[in-house]
C-alpha atoms as a PDB file:
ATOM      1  CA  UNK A   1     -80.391 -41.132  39.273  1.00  0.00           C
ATOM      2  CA  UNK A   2     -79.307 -42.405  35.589  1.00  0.00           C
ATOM      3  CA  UNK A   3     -77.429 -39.820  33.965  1.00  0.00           C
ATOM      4  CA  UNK A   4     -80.478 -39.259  30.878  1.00  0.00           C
ATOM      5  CA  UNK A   5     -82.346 -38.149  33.770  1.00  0.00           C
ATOM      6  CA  UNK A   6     -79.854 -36.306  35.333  1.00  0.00           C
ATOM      7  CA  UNK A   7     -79.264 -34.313  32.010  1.00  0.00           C
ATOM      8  CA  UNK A   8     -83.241 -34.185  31.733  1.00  0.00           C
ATOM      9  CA  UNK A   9     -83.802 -32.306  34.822  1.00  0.00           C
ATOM     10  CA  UNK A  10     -80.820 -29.741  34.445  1.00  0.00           C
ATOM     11  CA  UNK A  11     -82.353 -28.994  31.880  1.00  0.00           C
ATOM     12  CA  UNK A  12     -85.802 -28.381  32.894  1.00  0.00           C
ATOM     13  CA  UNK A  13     -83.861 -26.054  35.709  1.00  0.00           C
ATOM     14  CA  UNK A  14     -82.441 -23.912  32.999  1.00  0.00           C
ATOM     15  CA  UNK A  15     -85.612 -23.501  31.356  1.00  0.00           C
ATOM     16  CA  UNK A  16     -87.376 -22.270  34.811  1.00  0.00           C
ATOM     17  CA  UNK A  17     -84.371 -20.286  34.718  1.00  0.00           C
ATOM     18  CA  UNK A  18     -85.036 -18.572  31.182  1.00  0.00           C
ATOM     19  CA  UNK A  19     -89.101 -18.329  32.425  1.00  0.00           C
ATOM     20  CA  UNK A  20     -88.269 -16.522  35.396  1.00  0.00           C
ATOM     21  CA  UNK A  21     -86.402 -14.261  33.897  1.00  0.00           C
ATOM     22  CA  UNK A  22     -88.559 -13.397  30.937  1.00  0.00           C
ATOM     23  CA  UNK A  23     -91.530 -12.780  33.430  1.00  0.00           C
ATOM     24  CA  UNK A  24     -89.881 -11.013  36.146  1.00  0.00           C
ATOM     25  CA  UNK A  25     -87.255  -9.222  34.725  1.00  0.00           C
ATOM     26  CA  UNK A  26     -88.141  -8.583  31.126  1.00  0.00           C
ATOM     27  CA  UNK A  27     -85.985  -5.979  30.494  1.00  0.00           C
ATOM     28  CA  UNK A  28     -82.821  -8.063  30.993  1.00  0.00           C
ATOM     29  CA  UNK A  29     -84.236 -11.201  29.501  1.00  0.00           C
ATOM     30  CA  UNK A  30     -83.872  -9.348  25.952  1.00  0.00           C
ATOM     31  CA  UNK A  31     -80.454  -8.583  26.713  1.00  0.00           C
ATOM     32  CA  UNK A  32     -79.728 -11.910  27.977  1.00  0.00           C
ATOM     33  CA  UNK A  33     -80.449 -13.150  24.222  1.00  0.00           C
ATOM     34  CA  UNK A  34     -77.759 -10.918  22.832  1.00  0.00           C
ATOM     35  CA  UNK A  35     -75.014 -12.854  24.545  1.00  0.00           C
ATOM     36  CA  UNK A  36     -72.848 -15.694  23.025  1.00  0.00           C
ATOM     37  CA  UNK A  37     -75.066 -19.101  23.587  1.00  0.00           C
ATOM     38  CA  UNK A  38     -71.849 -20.669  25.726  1.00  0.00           C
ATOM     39  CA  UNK A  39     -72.397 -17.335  27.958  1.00  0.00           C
ATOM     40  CA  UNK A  40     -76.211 -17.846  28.649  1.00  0.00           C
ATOM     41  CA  UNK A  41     -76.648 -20.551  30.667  1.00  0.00           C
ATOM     42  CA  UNK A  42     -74.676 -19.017  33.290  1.00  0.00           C
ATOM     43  CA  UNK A  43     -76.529 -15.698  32.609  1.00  0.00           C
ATOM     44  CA  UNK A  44     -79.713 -17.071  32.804  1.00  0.00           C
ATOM     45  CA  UNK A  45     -78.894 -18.850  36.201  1.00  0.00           C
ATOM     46  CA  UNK A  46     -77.510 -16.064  37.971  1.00  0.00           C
ATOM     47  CA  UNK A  47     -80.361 -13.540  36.599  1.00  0.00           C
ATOM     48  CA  UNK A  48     -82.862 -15.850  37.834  1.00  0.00           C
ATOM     49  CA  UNK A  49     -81.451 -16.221  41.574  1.00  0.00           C
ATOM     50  CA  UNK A  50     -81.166 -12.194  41.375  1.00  0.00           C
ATOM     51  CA  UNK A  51     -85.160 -12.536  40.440  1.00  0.00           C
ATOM     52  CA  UNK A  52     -85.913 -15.129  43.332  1.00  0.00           C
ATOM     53  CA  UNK A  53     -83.985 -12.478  45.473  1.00  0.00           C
ATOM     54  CA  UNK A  54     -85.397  -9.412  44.865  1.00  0.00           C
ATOM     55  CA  UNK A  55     -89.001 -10.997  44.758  1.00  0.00           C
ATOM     56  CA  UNK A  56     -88.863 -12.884  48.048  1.00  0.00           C
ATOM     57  CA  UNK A  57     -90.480  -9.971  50.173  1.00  0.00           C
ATOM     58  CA  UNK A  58     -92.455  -9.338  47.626  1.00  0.00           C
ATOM     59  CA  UNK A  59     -94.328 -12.595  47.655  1.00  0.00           C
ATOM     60  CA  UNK A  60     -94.380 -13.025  50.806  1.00  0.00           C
ATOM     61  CA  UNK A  61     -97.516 -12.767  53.064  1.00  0.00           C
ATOM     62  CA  UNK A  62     -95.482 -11.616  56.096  1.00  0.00           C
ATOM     63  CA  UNK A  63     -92.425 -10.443  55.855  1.00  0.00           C
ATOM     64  CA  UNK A  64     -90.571 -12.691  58.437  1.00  0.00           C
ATOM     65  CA  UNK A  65     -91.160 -14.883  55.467  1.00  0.00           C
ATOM     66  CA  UNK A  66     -89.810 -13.225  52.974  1.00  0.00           C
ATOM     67  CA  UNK A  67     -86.339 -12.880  55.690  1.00  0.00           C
ATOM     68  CA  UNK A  68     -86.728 -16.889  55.824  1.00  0.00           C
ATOM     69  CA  UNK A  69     -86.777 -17.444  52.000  1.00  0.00           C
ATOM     70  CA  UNK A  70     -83.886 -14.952  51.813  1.00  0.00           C
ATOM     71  CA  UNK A  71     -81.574 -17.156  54.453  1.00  0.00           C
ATOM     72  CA  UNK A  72     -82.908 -19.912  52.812  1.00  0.00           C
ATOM     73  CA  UNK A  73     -81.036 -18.804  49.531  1.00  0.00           C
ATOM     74  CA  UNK A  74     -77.676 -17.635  51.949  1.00  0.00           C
ATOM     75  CA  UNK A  75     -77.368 -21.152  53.024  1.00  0.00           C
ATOM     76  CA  UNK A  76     -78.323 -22.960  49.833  1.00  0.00           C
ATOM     77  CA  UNK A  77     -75.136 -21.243  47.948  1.00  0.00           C
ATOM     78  CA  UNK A  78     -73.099 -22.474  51.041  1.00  0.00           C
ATOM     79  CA  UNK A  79     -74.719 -26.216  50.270  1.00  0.00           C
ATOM     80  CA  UNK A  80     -74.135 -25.677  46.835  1.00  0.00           C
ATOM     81  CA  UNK A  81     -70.421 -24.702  47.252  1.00  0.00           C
ATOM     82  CA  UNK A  82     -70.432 -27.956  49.557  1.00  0.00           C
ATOM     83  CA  UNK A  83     -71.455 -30.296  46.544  1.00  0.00           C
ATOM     84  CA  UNK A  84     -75.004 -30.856  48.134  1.00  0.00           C
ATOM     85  CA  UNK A  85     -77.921 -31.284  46.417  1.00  0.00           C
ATOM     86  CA  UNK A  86     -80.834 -28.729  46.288  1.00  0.00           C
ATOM     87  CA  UNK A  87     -84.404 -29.269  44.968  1.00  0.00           C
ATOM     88  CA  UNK A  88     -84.387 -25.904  43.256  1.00  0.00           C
ATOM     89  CA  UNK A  89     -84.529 -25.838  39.606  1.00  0.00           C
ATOM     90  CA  UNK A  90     -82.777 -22.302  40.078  1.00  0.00           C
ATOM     91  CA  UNK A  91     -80.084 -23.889  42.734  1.00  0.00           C
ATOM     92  CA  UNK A  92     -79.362 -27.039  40.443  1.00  0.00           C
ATOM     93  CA  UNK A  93     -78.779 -24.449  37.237  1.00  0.00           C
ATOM     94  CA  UNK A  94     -76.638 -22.396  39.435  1.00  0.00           C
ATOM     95  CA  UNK A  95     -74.837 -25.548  40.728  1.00  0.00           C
ATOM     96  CA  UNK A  96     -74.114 -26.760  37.484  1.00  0.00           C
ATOM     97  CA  UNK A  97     -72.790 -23.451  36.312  1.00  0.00           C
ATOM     98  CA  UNK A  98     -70.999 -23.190  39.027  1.00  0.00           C
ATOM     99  CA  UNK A  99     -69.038 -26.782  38.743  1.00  0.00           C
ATOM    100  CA  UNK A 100     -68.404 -25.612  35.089  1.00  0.00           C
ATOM    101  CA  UNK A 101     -67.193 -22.287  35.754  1.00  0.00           C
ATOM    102  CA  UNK A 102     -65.895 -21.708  39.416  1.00  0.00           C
ATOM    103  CA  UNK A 103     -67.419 -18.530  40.441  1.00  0.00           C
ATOM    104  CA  UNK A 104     -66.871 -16.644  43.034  1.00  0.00           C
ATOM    105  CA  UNK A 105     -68.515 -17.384  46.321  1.00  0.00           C
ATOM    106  CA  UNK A 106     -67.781 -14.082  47.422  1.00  0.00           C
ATOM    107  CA  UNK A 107     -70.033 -12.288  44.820  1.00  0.00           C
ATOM    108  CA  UNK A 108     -73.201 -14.472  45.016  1.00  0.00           C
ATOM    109  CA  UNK A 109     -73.014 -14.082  48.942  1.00  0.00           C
ATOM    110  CA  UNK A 110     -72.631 -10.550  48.576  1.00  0.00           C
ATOM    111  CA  UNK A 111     -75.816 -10.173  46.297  1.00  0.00           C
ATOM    112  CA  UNK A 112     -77.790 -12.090  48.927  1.00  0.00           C
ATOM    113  CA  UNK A 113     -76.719 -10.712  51.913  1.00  0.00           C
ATOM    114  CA  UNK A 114     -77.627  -7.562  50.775  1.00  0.00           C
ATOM    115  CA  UNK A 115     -80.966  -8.506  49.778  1.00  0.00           C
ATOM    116  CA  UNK A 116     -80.962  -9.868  53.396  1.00  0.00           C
ATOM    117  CA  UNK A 117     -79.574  -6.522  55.314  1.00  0.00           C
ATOM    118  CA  UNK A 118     -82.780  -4.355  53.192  1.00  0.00           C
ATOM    119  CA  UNK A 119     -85.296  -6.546  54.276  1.00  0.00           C
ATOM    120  CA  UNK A 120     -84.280  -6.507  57.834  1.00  0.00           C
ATOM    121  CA  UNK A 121     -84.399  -2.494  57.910  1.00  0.00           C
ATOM    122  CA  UNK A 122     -86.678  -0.819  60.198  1.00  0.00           C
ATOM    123  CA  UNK A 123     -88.577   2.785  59.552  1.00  0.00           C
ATOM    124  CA  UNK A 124     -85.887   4.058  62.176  1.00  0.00           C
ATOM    125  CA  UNK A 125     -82.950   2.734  59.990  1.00  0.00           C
ATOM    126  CA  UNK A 126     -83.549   4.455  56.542  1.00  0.00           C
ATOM    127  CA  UNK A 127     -81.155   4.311  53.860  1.00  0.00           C
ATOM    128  CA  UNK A 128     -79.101   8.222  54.868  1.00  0.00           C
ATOM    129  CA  UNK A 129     -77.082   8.610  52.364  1.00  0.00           C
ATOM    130  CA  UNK A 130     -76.350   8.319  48.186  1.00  0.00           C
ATOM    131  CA  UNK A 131     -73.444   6.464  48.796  1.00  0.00           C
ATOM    132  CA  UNK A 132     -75.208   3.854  51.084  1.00  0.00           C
ATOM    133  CA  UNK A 133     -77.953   3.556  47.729  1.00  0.00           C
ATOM    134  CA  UNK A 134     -75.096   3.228  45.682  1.00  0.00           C
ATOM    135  CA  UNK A 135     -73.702   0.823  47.691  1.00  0.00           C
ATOM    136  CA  UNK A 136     -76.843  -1.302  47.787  1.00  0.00           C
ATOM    137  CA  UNK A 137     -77.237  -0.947  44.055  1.00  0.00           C
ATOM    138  CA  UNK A 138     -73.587  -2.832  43.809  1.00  0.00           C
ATOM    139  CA  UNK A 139     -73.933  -5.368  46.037  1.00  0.00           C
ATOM    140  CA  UNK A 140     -77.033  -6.522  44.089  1.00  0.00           C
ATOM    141  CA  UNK A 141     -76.675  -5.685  40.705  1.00  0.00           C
ATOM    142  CA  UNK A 142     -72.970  -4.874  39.931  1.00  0.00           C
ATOM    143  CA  UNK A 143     -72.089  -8.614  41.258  1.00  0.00           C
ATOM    144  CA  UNK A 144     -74.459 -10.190  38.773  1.00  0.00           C
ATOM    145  CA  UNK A 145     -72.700  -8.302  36.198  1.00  0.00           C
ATOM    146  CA  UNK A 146     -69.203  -8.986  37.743  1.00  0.00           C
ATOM    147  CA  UNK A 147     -70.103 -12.629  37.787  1.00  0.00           C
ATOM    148  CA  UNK A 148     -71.364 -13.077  34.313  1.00  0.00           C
ATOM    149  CA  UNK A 149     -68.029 -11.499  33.190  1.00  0.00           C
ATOM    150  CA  UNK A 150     -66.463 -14.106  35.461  1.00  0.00           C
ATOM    151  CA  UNK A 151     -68.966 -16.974  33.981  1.00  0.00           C
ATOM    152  CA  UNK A 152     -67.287 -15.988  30.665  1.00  0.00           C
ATOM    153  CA  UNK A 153     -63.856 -16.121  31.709  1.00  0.00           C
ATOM    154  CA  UNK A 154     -63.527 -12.824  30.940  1.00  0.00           C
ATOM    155  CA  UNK A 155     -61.029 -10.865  32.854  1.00  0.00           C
ATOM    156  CA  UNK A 156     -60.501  -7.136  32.414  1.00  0.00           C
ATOM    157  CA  UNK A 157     -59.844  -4.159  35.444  1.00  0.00           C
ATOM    158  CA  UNK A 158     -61.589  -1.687  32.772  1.00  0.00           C
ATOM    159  CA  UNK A 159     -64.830  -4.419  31.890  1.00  0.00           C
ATOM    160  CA  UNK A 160     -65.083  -4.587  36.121  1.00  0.00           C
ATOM    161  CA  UNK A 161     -65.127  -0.666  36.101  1.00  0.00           C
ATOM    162  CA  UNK A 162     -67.740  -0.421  34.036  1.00  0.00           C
ATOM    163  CA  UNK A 163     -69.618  -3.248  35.168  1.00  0.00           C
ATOM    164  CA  UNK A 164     -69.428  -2.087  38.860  1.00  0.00           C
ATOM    165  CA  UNK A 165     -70.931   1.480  37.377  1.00  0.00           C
ATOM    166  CA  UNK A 166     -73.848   0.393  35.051  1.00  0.00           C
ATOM    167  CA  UNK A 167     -74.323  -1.689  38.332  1.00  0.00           C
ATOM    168  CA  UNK A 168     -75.598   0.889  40.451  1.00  0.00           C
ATOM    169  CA  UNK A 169     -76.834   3.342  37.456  1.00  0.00           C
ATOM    170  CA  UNK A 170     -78.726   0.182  36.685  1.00  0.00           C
ATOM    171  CA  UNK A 171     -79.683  -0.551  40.578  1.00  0.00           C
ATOM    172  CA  UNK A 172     -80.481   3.011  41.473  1.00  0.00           C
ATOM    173  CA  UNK A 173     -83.354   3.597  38.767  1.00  0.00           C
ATOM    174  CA  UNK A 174     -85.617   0.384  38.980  1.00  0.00           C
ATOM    175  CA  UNK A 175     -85.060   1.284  42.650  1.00  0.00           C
ATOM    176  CA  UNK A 176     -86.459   5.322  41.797  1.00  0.00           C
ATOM    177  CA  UNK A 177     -89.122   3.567  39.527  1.00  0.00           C
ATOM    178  CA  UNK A 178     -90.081   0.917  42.077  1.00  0.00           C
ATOM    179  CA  UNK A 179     -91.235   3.489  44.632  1.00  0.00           C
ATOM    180  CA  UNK A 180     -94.853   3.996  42.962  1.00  0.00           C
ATOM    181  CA  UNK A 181     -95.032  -0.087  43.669  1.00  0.00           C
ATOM    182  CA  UNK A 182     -93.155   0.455  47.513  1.00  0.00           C
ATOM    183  CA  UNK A 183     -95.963   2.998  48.196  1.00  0.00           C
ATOM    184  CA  UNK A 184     -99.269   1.263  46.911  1.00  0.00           C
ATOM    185  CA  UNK A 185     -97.985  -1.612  49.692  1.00  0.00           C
ATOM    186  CA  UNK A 186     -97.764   0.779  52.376  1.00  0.00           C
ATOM    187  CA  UNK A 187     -94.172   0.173  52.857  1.00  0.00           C
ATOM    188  CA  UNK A 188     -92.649   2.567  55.512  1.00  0.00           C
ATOM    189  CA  UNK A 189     -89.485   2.079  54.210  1.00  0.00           C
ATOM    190  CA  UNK A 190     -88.200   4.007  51.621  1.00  0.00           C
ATOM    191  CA  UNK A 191     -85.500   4.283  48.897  1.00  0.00           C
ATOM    192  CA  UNK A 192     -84.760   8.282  49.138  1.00  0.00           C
ATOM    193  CA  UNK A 193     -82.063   8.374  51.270  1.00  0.00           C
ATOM    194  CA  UNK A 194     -83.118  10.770  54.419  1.00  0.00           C
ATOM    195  CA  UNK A 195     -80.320  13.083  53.428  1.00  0.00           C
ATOM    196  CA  UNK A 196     -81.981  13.505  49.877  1.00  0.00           C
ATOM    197  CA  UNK A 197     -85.367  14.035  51.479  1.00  0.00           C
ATOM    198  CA  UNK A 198     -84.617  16.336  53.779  1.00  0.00           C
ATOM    199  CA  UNK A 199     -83.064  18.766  51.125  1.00  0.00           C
ATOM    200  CA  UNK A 200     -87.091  18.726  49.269  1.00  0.00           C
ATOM    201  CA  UNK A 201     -89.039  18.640  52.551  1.00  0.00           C
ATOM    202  CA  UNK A 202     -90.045  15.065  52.354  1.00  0.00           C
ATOM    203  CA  UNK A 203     -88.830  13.934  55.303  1.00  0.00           C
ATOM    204  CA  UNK A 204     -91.427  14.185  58.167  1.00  0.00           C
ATOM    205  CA  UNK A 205     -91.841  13.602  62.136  1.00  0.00           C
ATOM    206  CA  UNK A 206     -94.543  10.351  62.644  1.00  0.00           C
ATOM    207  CA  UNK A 207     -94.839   8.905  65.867  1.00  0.00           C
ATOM    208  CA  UNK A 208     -91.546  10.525  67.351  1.00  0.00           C
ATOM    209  CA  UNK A 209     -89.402   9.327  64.431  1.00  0.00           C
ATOM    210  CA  UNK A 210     -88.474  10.409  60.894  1.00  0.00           C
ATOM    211  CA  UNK A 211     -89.899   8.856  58.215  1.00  0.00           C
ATOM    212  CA  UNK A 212     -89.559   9.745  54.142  1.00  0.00           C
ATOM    213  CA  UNK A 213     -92.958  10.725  52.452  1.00  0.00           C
ATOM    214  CA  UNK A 214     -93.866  11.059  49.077  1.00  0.00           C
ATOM    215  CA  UNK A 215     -97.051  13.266  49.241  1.00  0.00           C
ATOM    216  CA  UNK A 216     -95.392  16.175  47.986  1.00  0.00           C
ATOM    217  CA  UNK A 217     -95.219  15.894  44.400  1.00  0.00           C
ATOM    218  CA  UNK A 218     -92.779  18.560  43.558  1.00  0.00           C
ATOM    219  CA  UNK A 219     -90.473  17.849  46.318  1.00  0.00           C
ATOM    220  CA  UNK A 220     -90.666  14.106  44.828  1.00  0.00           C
ATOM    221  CA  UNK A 221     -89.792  15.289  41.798  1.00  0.00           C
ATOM    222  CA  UNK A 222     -86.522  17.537  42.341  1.00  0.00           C
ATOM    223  CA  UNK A 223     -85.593  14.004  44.856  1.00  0.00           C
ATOM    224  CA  UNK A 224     -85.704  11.866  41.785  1.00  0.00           C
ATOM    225  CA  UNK A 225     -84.084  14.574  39.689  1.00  0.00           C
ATOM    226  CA  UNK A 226     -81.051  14.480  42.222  1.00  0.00           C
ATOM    227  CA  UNK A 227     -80.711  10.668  42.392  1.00  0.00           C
ATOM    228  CA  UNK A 228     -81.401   9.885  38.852  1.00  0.00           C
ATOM    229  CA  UNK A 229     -78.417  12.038  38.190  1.00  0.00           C
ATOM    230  CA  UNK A 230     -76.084  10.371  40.424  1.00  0.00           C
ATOM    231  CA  UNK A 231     -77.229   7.573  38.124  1.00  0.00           C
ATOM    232  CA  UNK A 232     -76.583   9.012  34.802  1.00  0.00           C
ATOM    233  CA  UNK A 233     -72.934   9.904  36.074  1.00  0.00           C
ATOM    234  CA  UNK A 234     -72.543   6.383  36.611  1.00  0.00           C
ATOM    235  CA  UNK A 235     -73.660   5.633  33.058  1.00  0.00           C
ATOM    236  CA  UNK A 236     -71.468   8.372  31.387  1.00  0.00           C
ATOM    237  CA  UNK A 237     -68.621   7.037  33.543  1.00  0.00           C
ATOM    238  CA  UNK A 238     -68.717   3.404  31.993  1.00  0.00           C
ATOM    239  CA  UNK A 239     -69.132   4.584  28.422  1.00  0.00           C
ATOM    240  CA  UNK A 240     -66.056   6.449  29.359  1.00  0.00           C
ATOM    241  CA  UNK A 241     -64.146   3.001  29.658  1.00  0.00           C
ATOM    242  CA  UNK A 242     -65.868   1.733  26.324  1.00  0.00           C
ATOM    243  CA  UNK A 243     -62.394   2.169  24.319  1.00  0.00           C
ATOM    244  CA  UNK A 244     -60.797   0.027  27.506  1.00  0.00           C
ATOM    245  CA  UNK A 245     -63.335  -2.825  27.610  1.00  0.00           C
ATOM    246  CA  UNK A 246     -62.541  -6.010  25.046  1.00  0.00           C
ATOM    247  CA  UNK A 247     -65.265  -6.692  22.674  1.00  0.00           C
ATOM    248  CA  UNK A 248     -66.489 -10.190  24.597  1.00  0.00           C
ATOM    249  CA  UNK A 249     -67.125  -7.951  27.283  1.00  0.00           C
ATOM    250  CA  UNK A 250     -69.415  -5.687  25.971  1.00  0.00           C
ATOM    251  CA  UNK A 251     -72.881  -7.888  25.280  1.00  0.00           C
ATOM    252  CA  UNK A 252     -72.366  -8.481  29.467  1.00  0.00           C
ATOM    253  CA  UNK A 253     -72.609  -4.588  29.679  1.00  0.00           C
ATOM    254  CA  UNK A 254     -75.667  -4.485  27.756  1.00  0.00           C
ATOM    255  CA  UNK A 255     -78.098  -3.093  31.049  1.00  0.00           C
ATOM    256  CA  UNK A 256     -76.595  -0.597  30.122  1.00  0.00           C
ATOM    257  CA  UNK A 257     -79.312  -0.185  27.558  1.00  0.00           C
ATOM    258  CA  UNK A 258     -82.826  -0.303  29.910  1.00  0.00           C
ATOM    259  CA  UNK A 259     -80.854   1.940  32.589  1.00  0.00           C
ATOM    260  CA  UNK A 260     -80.344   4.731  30.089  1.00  0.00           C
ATOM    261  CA  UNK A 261     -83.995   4.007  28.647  1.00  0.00           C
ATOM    262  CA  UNK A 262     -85.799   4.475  32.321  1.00  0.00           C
ATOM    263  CA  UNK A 263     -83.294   7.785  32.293  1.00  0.00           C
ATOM    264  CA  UNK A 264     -84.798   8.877  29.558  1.00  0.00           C
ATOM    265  CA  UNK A 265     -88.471   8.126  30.595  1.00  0.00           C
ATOM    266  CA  UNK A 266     -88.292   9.503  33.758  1.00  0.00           C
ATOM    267  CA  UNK A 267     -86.561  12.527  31.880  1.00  0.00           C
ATOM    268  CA  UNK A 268     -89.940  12.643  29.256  1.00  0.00           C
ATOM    269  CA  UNK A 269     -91.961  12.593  32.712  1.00  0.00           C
ATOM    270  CA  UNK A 270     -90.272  15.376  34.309  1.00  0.00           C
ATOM    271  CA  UNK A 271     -88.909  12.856  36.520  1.00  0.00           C
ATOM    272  CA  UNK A 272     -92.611  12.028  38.494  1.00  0.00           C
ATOM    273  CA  UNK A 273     -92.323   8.167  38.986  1.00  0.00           C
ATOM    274  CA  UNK A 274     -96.112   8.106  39.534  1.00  0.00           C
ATOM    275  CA  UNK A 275     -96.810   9.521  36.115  1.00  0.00           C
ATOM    276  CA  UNK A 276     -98.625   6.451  34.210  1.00  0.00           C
ATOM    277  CA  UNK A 277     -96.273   6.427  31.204  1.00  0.00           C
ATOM    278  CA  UNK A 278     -93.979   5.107  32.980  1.00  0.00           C
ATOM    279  CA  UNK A 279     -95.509   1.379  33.503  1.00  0.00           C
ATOM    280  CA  UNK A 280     -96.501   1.216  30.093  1.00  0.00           C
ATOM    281  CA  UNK A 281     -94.301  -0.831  27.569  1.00  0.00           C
ATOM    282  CA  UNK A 282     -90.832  -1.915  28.248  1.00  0.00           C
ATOM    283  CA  UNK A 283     -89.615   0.772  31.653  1.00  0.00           C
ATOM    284  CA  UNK A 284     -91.836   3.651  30.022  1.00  0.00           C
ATOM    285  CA  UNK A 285     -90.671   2.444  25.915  1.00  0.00           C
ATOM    286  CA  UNK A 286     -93.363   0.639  23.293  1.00  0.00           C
ATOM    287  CA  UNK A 287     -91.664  -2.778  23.533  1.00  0.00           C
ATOM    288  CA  UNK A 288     -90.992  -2.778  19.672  1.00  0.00           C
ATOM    289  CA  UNK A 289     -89.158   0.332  20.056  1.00  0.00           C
ATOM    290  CA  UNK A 290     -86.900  -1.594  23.240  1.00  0.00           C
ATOM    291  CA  UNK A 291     -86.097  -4.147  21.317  1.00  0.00           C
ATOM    292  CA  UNK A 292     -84.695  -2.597  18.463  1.00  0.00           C
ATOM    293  CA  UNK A 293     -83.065  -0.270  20.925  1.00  0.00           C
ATOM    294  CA  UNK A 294     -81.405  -2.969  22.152  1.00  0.00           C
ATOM    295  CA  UNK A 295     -80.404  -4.418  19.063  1.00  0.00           C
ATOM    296  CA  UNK A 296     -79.025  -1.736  17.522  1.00  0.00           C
ATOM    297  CA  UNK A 297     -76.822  -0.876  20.290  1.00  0.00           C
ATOM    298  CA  UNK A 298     -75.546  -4.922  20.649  1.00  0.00           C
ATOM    299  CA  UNK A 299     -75.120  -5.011  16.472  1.00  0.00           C
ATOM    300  CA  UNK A 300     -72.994  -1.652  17.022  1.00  0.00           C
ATOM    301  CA  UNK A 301     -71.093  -2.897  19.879  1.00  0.00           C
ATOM    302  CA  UNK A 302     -71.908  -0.279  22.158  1.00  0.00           C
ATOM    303  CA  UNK A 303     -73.596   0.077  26.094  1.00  0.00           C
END
């Protein structure tokens, strides 16, 4: 292959990259064009393995699928840490951005793996804990934001802090506004830890086992109440840091932005993540309204 084509179809990867993002993950494609140009490349790539990720159960017919497509993506980072070709427009983006920038290996396992562990869950092996969401919430969205920081060879203890909390603020409520979408596909498992659900009587006996339910509206309700504000402490915790975080760090902590926006439309809804306001707009906002919500906050310098 002659190096014009070469440089012809990385970039044709990048922009599958920048489409996959923008139609799966709108949210964070907006803030993705607030970052320094040498930043979004890299940005773009990782985003767009995070979509590939998070969509491969969805996609799937059967979910043994989905768990194949997964792996697949486990073992392509290994090939691409191996200097092996893939014929992935998103794996030759993220190759390239990884020769350029050395990322971790680690982190981009870590996402996957994750991804990996969730789909492999059973109705019998329910998430039973907060700290167990919280944890999931990191290993799949903090380490996108800990490797874009990385990506821009940006190294700060206080930018990691407050990456690793708008991480699982950020994680934890598309997770509470997914579950609308988790029950319309009949999915028995669900993201209310059983701990959670037992406190507001949504936790039931089916078939001998224990299984979360969301027919009880008001029980729902107080649920998302609790976790949502595990999530907001997570937000107020990273603004916290803001005085500690250098100023090339702070366009990467832009999520910050649609995390506190579905806070605040779940808070308009009284917290019911089947109320129909939600899905309209950008995560419950008129997308004008988004935008220059986003904006403002990335002109101001703030999260």
């Amino acid at each position: 292959m002659n190096g014009a084509s070469s440089s012809s179809n990385l970039r044709a990867a990048f922009s599958y990259c920048v489409q996959q993002v923008r139609s799966y993950d709108y949210h964070h494609y907006l803030c993705l064009l607030e970052l320094p140009q040498a930043l979004r490349k890299a940005a773009f790539a990782l985003r767009a393995l995070n979509v590939e990720t998070a969509r491969a159960m969805d996609v799937a017919s059967d979910p043994r699928i989905g768990l194949m497509r997964l792996v697949w993506w486990q073992e392509a980072i290994d090939k691409i840490y191996a200097n092996k070709v893939i014929e992935h427009p998103t794996a030759q983006a993220l190759s390239s951005v990884i020769a350029e920038t050395k990322l971790s290996k680690i982190w981009l396992k870590r996402s996957v793996e994750a991804r990996i562990n969730d789909a492999r869950r059973e109705a019998t092996d329910m998430l039973g804990t907060v700290e167990e969401l919280e944890k999931y919430a990191e290993d799949t969205v903090s380490t996108m934001l800990y490797l874009t920081l990385q990506a821009g060879g940006i190294r700060s203890t206080a930018a990691d802090h407050a990456a690793s909390h708008i991480g699982k603020a950020s994680g934890i409520l598309l997770l509470l506004k997914s579950l609308p979408y988790h029950a319309s596909r009949d999915r028995h498992f669900c993201y209310i830890p059983t701990k959670v659900a037992s406190q507001h009587g949504l936790l039931v006996k089916q078939g001998g086992r224990e299984e979360v339910h969301l027919n009880s509206r008001e029980g729902l309700c107080d649920a998302v109440f609790e976790i949502a504000s595990v999530a907001n402490a997570h937000l107020q915790k990273a603004r916290s840091l803001a005085e500690s975080v250098p100023s090339e760090a702070l366009p990467v902590l832009l999520p910050a932005v649609p995390a506190q926006v579905i806070l605040d439309s779940l808070s308009r809804t009284q917290f019911d993540v089947f109320d129909p306001r939600l899905s309209r707009g950008v995560l419950g906002m008129p997308p004008l309204w988004y935008q220059l919500k986003l904006k403002w906050s990335s002109w101001r310098g703030k999260y």
